[in-house]
Protein backbone atom coordinates (compact mmCIF):
# COMPACT_ATOMS: atom_id res chain seq x y z
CA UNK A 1 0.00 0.00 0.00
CA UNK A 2 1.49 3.38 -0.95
CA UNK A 3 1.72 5.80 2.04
CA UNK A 4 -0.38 9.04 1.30
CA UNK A 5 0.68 12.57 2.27
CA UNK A 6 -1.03 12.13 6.66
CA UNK A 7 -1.75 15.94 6.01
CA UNK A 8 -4.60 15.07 3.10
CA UNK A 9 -7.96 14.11 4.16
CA UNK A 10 -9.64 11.02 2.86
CA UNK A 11 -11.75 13.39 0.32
CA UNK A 12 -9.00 14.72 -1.07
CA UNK A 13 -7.68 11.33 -1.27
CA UNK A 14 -10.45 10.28 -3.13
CA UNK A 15 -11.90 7.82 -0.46
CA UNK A 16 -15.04 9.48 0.49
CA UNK A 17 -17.36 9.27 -2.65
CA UNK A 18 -20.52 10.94 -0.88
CA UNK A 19 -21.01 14.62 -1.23
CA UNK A 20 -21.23 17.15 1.66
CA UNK A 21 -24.33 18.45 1.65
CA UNK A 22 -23.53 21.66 3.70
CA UNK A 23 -20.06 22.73 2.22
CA UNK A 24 -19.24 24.87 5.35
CA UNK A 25 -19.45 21.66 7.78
CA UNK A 26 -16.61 20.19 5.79
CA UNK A 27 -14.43 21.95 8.43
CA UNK A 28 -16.09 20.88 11.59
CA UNK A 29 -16.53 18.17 10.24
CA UNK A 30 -12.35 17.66 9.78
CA UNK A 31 -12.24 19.31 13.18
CA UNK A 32 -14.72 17.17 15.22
CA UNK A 33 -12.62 14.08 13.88
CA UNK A 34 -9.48 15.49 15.09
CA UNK A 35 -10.45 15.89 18.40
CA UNK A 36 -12.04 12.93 18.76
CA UNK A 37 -8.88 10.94 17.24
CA UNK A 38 -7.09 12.98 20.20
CA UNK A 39 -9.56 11.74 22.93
CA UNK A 40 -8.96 8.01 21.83
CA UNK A 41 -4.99 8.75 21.56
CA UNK A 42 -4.62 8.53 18.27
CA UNK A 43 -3.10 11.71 17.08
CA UNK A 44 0.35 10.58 16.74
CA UNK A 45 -0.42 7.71 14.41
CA UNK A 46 -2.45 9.89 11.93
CA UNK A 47 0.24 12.16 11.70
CA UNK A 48 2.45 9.45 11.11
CA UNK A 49 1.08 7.19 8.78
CA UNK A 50 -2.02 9.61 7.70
CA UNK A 51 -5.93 7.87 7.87
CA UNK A 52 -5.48 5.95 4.59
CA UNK A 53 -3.19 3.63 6.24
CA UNK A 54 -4.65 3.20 9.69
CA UNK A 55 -6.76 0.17 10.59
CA UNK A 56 -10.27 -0.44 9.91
CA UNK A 57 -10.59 -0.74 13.59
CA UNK A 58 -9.08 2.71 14.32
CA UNK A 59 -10.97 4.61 11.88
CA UNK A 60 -14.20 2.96 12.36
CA UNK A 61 -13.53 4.03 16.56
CA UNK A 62 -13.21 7.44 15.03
CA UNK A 63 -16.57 7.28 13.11
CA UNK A 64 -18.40 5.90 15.42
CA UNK A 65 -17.60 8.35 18.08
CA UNK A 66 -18.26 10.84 15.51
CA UNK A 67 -21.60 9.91 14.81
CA UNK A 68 -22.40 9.35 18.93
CA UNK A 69 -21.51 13.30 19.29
CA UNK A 70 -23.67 14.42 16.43
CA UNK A 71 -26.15 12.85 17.71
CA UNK A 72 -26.28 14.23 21.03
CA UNK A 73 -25.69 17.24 19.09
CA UNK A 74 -29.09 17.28 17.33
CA UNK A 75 -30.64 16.20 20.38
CA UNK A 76 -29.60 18.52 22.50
CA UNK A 77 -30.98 21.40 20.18
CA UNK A 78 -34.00 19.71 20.00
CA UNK A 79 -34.53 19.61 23.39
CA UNK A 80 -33.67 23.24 23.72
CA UNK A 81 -36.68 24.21 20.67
């Protein structure tokens, strides 16, 4: 597996074939995932080796955690409607 440039996200790695529907979440979006990679101590190996060549474990922690904040997110502001 060729090592990819750890600074390039997966979209502009061409991994990510769904489109953002909000183009100005793109950078929370990149954020949120960096501090959750962070919280799971993680950091250091994305900078490393970059996402494309971490494990399907790692990056699927990532996600996951990901998608358990945005929902609390959306469920916190609509609880507070």
């Amino acid at each position: 597996m060729a090592t990819m440039n750890p600074n390039t996200t997966e979209r502009q790695q061409g991994f990510s074939e769904q489109q953002i529907l909000v183009p100005q979440a793109e950078q929370a979006l990149e954020n949120l995932k960096n501090e959750i990679a962070s919280e799971l101590g993680l950091s250091q190996k994305i900078q490393s080796v970059g996402y494309a060549n971490m494990s399907p474990y790692e990056v699927g922690k990532i996600g996951g955690q990901m998608v358990k904040r945005m929902i609390e997110m959306v469920e916190n502001q609509m609880a507070n409607k």
